[in-house]
N, C-alpha and C. Protein backbone atom coordinates (compact mmCIF):
# COMPACT_ATOMS: atom_id res chain seq x y z
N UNK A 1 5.44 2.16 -57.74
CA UNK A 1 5.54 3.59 -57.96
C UNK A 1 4.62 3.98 -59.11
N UNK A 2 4.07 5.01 -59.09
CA UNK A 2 3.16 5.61 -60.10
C UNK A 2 3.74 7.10 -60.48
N UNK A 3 4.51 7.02 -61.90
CA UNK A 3 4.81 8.18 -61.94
C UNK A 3 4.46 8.42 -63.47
N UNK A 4 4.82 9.76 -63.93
CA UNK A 4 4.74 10.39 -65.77
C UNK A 4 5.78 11.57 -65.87
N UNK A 5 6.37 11.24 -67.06
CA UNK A 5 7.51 11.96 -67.50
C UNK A 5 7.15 13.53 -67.96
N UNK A 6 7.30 14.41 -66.95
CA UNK A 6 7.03 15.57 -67.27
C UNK A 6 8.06 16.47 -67.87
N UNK A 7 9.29 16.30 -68.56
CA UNK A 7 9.59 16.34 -69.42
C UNK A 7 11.02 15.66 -70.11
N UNK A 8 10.33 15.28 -71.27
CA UNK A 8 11.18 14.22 -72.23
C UNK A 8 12.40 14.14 -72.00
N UNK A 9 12.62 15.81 -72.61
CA UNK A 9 14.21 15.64 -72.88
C UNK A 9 15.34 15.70 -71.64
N UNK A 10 14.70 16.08 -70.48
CA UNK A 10 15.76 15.54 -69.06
C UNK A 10 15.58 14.64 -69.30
N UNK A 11 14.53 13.54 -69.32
CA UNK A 11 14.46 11.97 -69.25
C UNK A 11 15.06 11.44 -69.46
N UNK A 12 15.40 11.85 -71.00
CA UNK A 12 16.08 11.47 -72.45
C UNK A 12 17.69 11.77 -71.84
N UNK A 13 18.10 12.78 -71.71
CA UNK A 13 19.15 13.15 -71.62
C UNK A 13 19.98 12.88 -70.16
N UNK A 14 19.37 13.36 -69.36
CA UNK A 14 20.02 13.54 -67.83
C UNK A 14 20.39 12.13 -67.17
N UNK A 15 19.70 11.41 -67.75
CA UNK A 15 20.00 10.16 -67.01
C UNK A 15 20.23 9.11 -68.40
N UNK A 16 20.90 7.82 -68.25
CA UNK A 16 21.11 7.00 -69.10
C UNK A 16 19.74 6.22 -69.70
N UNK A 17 19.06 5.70 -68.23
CA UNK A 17 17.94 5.08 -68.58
C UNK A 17 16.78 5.66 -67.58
N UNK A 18 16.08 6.63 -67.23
CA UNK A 18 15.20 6.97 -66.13
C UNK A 18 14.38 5.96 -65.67
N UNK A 19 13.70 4.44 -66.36
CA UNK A 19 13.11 4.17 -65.20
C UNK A 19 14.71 3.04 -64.27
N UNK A 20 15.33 2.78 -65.59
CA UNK A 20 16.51 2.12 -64.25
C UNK A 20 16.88 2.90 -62.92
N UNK A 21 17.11 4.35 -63.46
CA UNK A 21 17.58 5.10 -62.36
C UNK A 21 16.44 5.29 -61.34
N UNK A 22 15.36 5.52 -62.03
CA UNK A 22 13.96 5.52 -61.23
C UNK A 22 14.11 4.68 -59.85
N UNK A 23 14.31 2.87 -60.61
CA UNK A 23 13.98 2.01 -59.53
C UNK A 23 15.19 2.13 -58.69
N UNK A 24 16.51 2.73 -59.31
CA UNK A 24 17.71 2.70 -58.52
C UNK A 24 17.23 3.59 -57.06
N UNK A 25 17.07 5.03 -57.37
CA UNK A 25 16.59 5.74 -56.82
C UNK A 25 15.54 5.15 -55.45
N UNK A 26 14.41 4.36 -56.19
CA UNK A 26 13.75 4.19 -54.73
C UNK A 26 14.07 2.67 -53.83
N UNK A 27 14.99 2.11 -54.97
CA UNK A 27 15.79 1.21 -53.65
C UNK A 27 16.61 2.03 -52.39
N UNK A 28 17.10 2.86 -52.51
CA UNK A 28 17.91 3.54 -52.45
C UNK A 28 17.30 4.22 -51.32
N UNK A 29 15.98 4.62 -51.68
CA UNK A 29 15.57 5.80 -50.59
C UNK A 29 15.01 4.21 -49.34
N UNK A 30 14.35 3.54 -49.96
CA UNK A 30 13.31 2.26 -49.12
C UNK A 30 14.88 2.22 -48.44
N UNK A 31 15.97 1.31 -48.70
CA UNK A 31 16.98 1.30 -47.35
C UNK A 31 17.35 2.03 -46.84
N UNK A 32 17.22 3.83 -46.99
CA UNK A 32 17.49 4.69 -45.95
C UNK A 32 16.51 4.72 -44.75
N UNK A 33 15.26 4.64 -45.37
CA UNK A 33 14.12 5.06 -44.60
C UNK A 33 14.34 3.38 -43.49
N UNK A 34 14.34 2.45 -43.99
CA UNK A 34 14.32 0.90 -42.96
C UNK A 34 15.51 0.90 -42.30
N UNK A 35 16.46 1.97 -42.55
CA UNK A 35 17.87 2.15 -41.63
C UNK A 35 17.00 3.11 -40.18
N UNK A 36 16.28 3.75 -40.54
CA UNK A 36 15.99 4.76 -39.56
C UNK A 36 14.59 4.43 -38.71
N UNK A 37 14.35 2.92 -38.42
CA UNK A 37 12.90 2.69 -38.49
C UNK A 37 13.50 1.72 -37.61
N UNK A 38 12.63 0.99 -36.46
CA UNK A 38 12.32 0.12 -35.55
C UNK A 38 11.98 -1.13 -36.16
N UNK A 39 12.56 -2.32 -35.83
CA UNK A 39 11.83 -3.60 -36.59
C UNK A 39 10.69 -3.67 -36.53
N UNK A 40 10.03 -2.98 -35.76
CA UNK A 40 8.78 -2.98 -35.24
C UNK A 40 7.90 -2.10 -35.71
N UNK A 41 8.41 -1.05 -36.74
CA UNK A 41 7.32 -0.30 -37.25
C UNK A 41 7.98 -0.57 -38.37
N UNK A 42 8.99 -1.44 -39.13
CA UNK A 42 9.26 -1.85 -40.25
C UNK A 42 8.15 -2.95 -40.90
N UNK A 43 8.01 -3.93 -39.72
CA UNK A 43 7.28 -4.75 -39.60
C UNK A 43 5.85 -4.43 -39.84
N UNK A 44 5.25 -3.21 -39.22
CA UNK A 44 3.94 -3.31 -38.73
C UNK A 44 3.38 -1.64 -39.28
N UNK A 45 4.48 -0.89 -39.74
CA UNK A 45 4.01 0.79 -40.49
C UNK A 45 4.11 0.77 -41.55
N UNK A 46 3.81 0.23 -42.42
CA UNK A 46 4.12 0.32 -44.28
C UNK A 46 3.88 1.82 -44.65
N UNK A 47 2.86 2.47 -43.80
CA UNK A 47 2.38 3.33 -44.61
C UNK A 47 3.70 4.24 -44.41
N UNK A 48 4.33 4.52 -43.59
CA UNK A 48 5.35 5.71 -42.45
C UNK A 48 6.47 5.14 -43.39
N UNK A 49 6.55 3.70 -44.12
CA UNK A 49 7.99 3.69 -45.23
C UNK A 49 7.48 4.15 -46.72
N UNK A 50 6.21 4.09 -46.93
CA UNK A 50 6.05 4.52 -48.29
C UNK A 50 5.98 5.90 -48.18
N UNK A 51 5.46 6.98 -47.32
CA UNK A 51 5.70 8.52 -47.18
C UNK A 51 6.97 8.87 -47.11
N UNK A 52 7.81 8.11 -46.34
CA UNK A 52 9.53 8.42 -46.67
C UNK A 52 9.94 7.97 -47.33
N UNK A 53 9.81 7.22 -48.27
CA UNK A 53 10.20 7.02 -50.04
C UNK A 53 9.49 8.13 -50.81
N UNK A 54 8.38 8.50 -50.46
CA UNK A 54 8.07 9.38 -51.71
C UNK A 54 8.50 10.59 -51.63
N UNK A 55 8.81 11.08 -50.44
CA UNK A 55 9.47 12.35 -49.99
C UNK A 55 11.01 12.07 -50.18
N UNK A 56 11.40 11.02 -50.18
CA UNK A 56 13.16 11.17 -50.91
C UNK A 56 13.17 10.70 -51.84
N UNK A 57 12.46 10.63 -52.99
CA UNK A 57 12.50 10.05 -54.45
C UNK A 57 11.96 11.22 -55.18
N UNK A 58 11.06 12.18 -54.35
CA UNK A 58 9.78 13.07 -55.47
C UNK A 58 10.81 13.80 -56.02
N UNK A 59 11.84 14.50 -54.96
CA UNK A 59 12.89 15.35 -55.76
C UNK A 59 14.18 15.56 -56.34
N UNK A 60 14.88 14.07 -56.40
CA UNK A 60 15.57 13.58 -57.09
C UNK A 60 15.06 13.04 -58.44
N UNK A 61 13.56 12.31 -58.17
CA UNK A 61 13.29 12.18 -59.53
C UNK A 61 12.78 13.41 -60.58
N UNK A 62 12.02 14.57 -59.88
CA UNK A 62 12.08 15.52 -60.93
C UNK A 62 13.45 16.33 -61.25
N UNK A 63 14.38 16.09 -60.86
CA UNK A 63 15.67 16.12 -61.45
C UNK A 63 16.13 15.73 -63.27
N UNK A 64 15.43 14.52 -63.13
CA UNK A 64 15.31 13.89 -64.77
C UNK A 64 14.00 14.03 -65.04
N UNK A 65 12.90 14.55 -64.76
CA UNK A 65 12.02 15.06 -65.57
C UNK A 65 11.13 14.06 -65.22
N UNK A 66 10.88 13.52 -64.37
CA UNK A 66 10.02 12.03 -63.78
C UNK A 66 9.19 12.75 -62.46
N UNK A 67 7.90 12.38 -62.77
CA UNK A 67 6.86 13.16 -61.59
C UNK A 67 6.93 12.05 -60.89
N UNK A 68 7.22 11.95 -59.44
CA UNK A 68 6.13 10.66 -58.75
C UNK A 68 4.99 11.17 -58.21
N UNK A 69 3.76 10.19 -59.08
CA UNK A 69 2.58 10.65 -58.02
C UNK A 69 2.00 9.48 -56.78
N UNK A 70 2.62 8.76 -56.56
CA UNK A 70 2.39 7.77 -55.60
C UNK A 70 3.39 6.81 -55.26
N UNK A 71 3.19 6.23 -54.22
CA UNK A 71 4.70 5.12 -53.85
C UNK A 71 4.46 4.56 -52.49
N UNK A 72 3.97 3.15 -52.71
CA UNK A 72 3.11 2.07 -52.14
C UNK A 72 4.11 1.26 -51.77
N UNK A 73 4.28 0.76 -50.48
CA UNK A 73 5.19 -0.53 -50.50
C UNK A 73 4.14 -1.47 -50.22
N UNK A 74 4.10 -2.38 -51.38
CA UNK A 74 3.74 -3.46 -51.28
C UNK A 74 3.59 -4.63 -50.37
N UNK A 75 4.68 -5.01 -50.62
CA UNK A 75 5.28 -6.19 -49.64
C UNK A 75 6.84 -6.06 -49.28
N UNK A 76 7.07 -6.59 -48.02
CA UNK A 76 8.54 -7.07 -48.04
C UNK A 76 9.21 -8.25 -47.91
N UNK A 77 10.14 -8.38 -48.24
CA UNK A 77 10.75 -9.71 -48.94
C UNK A 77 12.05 -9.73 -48.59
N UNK A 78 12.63 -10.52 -47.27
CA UNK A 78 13.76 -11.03 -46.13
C UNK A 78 14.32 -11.88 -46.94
N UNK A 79 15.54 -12.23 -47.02
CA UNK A 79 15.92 -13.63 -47.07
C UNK A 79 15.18 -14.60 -45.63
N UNK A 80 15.72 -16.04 -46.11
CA UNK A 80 15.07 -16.38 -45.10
C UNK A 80 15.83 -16.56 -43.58
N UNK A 81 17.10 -16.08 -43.77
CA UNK A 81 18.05 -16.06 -42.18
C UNK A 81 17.62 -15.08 -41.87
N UNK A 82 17.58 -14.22 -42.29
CA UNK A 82 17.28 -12.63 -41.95
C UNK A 82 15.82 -12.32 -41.35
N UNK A 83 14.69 -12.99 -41.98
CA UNK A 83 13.71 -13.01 -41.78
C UNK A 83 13.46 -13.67 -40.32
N UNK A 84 14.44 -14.80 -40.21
CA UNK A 84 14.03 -15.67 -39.11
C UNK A 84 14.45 -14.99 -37.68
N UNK A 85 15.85 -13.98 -38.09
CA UNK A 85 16.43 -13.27 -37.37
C UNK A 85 15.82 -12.27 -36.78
N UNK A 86 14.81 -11.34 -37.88
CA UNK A 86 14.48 -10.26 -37.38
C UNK A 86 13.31 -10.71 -36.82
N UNK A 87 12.79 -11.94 -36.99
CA UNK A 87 11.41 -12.55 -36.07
C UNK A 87 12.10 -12.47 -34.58
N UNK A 88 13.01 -13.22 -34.66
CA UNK A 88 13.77 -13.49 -33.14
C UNK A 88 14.16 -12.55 -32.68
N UNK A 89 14.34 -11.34 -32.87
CA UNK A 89 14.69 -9.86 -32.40
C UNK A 89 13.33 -9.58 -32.03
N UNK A 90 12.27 -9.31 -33.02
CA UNK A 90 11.05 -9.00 -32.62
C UNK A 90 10.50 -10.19 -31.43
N UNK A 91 9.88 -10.60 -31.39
CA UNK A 91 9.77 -11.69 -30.40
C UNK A 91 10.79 -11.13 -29.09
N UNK A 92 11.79 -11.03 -29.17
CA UNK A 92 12.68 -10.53 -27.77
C UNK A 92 12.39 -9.31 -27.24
N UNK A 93 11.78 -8.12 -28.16
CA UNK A 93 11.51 -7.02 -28.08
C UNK A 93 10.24 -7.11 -27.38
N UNK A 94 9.71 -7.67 -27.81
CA UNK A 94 8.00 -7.66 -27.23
C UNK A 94 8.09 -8.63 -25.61
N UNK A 95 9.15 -9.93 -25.79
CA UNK A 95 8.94 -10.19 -24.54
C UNK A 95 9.55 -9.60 -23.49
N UNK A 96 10.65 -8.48 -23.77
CA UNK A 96 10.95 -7.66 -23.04
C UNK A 96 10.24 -6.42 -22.43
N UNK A 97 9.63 -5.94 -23.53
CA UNK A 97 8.14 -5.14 -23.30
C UNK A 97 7.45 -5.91 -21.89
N UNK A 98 7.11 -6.88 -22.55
CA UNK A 98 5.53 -7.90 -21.50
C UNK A 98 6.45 -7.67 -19.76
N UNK A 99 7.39 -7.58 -20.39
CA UNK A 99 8.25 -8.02 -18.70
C UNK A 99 8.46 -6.13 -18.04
N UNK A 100 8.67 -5.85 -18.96
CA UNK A 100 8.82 -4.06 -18.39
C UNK A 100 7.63 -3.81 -17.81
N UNK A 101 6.19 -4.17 -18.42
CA UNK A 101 4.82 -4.06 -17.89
C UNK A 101 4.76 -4.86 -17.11
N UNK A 102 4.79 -5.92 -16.98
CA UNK A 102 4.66 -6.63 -15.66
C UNK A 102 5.50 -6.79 -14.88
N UNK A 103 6.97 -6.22 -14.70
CA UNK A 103 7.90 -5.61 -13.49
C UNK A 103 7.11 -4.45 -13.13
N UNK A 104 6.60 -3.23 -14.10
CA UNK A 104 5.57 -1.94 -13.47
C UNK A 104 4.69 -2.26 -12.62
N UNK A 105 3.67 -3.35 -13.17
CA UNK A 105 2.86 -3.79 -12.37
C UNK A 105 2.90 -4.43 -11.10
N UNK A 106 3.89 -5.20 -11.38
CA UNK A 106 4.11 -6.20 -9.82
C UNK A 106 4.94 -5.17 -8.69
N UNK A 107 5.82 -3.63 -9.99
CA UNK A 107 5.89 -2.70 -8.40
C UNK A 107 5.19 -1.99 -8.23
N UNK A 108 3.72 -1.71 -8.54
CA UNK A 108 2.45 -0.76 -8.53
C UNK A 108 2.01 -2.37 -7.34
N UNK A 109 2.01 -2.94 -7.72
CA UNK A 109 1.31 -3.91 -6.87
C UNK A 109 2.28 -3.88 -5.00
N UNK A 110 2.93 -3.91 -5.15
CA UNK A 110 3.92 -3.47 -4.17
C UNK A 110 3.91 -2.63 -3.47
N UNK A 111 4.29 -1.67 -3.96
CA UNK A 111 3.87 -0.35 -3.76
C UNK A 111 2.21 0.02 -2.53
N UNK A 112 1.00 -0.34 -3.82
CA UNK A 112 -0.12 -0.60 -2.74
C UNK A 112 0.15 -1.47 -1.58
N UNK A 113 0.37 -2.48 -1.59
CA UNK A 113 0.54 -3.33 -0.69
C UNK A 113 1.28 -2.57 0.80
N UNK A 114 2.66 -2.12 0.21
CA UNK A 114 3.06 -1.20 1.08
C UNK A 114 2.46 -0.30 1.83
N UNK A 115 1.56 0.62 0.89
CA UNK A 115 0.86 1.96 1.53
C UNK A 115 -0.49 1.24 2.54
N UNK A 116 -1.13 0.13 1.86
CA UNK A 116 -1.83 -0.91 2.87
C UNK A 116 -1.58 -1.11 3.88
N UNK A 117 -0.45 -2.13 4.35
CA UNK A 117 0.29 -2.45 5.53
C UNK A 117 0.45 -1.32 6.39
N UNK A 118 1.03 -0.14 5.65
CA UNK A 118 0.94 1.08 6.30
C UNK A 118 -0.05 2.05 7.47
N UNK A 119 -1.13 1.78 6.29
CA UNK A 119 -2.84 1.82 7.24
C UNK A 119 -3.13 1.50 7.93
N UNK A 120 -2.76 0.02 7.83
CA UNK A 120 -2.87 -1.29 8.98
C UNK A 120 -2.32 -0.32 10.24
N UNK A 121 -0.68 -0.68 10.58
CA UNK A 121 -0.30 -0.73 11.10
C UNK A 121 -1.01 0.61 11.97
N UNK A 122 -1.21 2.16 11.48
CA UNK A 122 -1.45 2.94 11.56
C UNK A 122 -2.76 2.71 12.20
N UNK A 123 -3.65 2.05 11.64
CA UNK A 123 -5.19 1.98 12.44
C UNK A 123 -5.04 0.78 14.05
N UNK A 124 -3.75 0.17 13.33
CA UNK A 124 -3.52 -0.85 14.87
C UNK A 124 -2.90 -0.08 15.77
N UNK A 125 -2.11 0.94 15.84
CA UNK A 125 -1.66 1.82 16.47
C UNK A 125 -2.40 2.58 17.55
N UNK A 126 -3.14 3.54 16.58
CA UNK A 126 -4.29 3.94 17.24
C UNK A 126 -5.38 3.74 17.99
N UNK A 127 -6.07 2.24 17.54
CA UNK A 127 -6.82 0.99 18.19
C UNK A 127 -6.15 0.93 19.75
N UNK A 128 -4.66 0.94 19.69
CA UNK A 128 -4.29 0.01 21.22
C UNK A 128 -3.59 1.67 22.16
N UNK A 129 -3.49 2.70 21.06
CA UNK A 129 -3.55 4.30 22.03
C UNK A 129 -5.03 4.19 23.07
N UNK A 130 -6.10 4.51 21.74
CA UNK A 130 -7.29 4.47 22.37
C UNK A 130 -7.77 3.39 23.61
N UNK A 131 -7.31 1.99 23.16
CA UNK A 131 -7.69 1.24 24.36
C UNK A 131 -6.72 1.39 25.64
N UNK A 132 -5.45 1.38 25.51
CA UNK A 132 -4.92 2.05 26.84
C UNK A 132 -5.37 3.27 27.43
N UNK A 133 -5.90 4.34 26.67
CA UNK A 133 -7.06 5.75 27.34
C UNK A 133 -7.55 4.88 27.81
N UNK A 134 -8.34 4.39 27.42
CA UNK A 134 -9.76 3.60 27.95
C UNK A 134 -9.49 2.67 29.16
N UNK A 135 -8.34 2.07 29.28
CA UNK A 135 -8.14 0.55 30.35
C UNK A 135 -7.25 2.11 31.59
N UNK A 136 -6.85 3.09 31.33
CA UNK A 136 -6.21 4.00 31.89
C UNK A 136 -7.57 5.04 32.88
N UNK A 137 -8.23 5.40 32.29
CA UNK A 137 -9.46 5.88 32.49
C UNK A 137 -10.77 5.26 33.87
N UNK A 138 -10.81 3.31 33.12
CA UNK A 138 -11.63 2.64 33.81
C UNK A 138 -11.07 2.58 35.32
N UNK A 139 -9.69 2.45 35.03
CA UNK A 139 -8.57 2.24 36.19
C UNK A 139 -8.68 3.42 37.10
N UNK A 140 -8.69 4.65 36.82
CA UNK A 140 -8.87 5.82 37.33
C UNK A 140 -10.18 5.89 37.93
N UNK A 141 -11.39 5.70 37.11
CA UNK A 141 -12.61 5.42 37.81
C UNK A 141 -12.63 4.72 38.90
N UNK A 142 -12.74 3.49 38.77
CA UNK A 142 -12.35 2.28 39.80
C UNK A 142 -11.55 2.80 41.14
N UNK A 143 -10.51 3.58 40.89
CA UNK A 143 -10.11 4.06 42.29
C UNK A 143 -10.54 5.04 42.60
N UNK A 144 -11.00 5.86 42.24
CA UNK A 144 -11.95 6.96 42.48
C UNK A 144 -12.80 6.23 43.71
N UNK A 145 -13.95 5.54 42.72
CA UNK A 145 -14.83 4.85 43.82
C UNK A 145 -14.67 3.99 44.83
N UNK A 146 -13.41 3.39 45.08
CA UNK A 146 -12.96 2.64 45.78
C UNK A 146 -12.57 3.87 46.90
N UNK A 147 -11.82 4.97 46.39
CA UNK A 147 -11.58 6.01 47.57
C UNK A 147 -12.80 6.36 48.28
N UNK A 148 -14.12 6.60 46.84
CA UNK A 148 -15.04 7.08 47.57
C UNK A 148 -15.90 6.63 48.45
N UNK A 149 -15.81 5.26 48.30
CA UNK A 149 -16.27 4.00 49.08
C UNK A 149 -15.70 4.07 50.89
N UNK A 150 -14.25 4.41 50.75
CA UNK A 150 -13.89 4.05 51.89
C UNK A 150 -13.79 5.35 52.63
N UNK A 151 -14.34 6.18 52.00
CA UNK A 151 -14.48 7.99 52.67
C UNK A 151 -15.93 7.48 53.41
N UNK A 152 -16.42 7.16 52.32
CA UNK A 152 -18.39 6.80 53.01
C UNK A 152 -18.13 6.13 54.25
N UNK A 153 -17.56 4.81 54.06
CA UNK A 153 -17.28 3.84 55.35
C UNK A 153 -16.51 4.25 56.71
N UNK A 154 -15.62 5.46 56.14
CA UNK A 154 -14.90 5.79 57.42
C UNK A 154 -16.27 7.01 58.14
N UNK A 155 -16.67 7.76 57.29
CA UNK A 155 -17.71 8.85 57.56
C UNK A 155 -18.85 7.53 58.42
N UNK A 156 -19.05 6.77 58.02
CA UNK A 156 -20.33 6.20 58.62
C UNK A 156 -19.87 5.85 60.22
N UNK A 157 -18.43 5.06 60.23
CA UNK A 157 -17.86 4.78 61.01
C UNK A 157 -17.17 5.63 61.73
N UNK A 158 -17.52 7.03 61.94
CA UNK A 158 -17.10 8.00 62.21
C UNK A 158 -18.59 8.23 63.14
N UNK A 159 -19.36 8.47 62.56
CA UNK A 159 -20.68 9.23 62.93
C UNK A 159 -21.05 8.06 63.75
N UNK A 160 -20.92 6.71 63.52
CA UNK A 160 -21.28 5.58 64.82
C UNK A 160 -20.45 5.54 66.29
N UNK A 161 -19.05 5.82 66.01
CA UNK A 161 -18.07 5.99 67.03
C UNK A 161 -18.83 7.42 67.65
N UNK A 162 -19.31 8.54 67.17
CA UNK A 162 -20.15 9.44 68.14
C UNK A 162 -21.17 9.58 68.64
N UNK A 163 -21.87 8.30 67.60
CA UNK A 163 -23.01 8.29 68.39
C UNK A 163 -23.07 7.09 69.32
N UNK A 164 -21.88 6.46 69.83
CA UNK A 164 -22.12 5.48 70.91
C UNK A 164 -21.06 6.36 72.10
N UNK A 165 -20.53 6.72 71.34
CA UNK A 165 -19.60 8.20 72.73
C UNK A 165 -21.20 8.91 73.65
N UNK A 166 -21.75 9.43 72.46
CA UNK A 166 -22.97 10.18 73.24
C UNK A 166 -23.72 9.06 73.87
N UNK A 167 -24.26 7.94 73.71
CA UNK A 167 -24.42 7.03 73.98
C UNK A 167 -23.98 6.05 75.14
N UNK A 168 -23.43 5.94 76.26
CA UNK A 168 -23.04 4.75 76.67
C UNK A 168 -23.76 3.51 76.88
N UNK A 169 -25.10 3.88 76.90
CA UNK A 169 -25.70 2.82 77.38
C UNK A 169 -26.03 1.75 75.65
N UNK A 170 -26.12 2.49 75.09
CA UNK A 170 -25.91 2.15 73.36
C UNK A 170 -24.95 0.91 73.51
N UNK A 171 -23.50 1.42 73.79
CA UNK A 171 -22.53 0.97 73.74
C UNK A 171 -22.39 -0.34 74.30
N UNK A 172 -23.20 -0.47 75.47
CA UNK A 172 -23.22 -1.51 76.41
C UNK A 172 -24.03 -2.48 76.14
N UNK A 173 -25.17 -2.32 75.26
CA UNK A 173 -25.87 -3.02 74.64
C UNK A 173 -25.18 -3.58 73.18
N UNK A 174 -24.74 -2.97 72.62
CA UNK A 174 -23.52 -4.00 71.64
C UNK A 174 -22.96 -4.52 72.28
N UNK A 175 -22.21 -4.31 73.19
CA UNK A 175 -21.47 -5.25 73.97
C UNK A 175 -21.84 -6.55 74.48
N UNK A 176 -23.12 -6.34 74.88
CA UNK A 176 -23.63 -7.60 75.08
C UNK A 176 -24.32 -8.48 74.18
N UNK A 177 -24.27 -8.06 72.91
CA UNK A 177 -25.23 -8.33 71.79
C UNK A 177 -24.12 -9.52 71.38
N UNK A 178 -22.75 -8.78 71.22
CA UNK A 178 -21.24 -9.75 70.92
C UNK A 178 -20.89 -10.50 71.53
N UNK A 179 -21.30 -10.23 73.03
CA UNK A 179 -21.20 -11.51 73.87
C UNK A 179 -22.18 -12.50 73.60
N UNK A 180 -23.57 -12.33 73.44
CA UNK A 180 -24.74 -13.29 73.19
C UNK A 180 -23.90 -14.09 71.87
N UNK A 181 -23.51 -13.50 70.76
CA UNK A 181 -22.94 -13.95 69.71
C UNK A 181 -21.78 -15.27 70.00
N UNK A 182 -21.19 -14.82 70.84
CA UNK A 182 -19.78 -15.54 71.28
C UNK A 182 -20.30 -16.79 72.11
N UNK A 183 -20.94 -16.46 72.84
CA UNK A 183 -22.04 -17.63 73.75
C UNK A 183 -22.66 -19.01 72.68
N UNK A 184 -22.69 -18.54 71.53
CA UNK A 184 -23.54 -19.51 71.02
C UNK A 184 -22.41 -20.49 70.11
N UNK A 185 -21.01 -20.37 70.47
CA UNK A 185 -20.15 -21.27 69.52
C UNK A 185 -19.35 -21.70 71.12
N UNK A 186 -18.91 -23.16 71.00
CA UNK A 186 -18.57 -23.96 72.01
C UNK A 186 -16.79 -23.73 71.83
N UNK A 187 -16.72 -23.30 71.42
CA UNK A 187 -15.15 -23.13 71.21
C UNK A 187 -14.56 -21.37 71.51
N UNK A 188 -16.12 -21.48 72.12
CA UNK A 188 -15.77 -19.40 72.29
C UNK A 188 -14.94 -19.19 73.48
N UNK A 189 -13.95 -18.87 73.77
CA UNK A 189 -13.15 -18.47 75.10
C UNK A 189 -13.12 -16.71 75.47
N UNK A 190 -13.83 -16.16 76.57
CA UNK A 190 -13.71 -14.96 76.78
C UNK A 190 -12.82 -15.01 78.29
N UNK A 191 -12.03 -13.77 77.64
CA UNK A 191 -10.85 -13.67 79.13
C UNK A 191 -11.57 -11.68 79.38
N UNK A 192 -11.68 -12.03 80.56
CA UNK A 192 -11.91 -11.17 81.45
C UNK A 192 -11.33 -10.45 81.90
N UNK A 193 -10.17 -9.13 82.10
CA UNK A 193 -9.24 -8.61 83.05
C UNK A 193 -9.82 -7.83 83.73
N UNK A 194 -9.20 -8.75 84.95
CA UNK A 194 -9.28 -7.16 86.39
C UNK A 194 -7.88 -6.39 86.83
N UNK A 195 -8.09 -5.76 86.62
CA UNK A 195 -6.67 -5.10 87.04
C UNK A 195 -6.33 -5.34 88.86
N UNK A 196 -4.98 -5.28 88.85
CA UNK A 196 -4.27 -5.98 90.03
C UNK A 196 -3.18 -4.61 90.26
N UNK A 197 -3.22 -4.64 91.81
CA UNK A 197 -2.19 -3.22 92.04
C UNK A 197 -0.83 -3.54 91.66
N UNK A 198 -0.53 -4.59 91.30
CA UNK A 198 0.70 -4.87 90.21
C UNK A 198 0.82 -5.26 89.03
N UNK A 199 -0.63 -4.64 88.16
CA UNK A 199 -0.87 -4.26 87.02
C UNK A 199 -1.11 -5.96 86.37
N UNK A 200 -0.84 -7.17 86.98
CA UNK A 200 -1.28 -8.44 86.22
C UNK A 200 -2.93 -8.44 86.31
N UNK A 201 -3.10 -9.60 85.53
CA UNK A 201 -4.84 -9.68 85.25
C UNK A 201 -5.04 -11.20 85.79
N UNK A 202 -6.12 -11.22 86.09
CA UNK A 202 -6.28 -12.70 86.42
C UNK A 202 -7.47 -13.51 85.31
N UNK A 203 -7.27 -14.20 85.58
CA UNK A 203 -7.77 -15.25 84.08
C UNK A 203 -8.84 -16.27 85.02
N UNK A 204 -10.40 -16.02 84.38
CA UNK A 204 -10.92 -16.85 84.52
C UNK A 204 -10.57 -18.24 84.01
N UNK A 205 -11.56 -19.34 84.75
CA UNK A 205 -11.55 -20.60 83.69
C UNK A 205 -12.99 -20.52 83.50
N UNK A 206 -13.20 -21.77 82.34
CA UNK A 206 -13.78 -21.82 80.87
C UNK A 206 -15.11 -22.11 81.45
């Protein structure tokens, strides 16, 4: 503490001994202020305990006539259970921290993963819509032309059946074209019918 007696006779008078009461005083304020403080900024804010000592000492001490113009904490000084204690608190604090951040993380990690899979599934979805259009479609084509195929074939086979109607002698010449055909395999058997006034047929031999 850095202070000067701005005036004597409170000094003198108001108090028994002012700097005893002095140091009484900022023991006094230092354990209010480390009552109201985190081990962790006890530990690691000196400056945030010496501004709340000088702000609860400045005006109790000009009470007895004592200015403070400054108030530094130095150092601090644990026993050594206490010290070892408030290490082991700190230490628990922080590894509880590390674990709060990395439970956040591993459910941010999750999380993506989730909205990922999501996509997935969503773009596989769509992938096997589109290819059933498509296998639905080809399928539709395919019989299309298969109809249109057998419209052509009946139309062709349409327009040949009239033109061997107009035709007979046409006709008679295929006929014999199928017979020449049949002639040339030894296993060919042609049956002949003549009609009979009791409607039987008679059967060549071979």
């Amino acid at each position: 503490m850095q202070f000067r007696v701005t005036d004597a006779k409170a000094a003198l008078h108001e108090v028994e001994n002012y700097e005893d009461r002095l140091y009484s005083d900022v023991q006094l304020a230092a354990r209010r202020s480390l009552a109201s403080m985190t081990l962790d900024e006890i530990l690691t804010n000196r400056n945030k305990l010496s501004e709340e000592i000088l702000a609860d000492v400045k005006e109790i001490a000009g009470g007895y006539g004592v200015l403070i113009r400054r108030a530094d904490v130095k150092d601090l000084i644990f026993p050594g259970n206490l010290q070892e204690i408030m290490n082991q608190v700190l230490a628990a604090e922080r590894q509880s921290q590390a674990k709060l951040v990395q439970a956040r993380t591993q459910a941010e990690v999750e999380r993506i993963q989730a909205e990922a899979q999501t996509q997935i599934k969503r773009a596989e979805a769509a992938a096997e819509t589109e290819a059933l259009r498509l296998r639905k479609e080809m399928e539709l084509g395919s019989q299309r032309k298969v109809a249109e195929a057998e419209a052509e074939s009946f139309a062709q086979r349409e327009q040949l059946a009239q033109l061997l109607a107009n035709n007979p002698a046409m006709l008679r010449l295929l006929e014999l074209e199928a017979l020449r055909e049949l002639a040339k395999s030894s296993n060919a058997r042609i049956y002949l019918g003549f009609d009979r006034p009791n409607g039987e047929s008679i059967r060549l031999p071979d």
